[in-house]
Protein backbone atom coordinates (compact mmCIF):
# COMPACT_ATOMS: atom_id res chain seq x y z
CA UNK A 1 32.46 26.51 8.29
CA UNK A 2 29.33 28.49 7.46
CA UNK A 3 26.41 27.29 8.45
CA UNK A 4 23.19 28.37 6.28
CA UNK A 5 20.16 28.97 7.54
CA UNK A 6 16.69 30.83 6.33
CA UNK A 7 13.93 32.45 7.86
CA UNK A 8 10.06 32.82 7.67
CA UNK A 9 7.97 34.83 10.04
CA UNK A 10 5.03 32.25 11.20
CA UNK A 11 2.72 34.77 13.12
CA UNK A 12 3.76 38.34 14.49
CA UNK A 13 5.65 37.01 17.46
CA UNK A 14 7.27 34.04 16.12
CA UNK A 15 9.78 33.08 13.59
CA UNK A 16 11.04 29.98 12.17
CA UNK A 17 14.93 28.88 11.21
CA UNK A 18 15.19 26.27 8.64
CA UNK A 19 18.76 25.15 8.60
CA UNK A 20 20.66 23.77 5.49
CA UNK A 21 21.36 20.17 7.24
CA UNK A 22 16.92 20.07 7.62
CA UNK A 23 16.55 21.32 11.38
CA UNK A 24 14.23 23.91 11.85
CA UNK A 25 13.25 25.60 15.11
CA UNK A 26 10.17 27.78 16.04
CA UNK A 27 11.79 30.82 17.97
CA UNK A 28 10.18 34.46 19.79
CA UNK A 29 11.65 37.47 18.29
CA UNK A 30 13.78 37.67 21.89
CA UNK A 31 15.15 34.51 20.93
CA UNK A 32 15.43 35.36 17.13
CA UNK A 33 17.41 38.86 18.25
CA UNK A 34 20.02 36.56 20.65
CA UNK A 35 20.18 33.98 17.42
CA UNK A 36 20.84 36.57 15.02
CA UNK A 37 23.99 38.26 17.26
CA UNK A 38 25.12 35.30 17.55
CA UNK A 39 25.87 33.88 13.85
CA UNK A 40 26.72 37.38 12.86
CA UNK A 41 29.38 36.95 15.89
CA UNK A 42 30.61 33.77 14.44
CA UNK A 43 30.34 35.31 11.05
CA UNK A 44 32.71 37.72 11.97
CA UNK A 45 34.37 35.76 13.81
CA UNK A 46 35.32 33.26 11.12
CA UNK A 47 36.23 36.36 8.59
CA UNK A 48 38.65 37.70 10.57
CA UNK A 49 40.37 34.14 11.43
CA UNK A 50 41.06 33.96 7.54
CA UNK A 51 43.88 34.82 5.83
CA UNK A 52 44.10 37.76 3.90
CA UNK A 53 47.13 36.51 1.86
CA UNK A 54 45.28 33.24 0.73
């Protein structure tokens, strides 16, 4: 399952994620970095967990 999110930079330090269900969260650009590795883990993650036959 893919979750979708977007983003939009609030001030030069400071990002927000707006997620597809409605959450959003107001994150630093540390925090952004560690959220961003982490879905393109999972992204990758779930690609290589599907079948190439299918």
């Amino acid at each position: 399952m893919n979750k979708g999110f977007n983003l939009k930079r609030i001030n030069p330090n400071q990002t927000q994620i707006f997620f597809d269900d409605g959450r959003f969260e107001t994150v630093t650009d540390t925090e952004l970095e560690a959220f961003l590795s982490e879905a393109s883990l999972a992204d990758h993650e779930e690609t290589q967990s599907q079948d190439p036959m299918n």
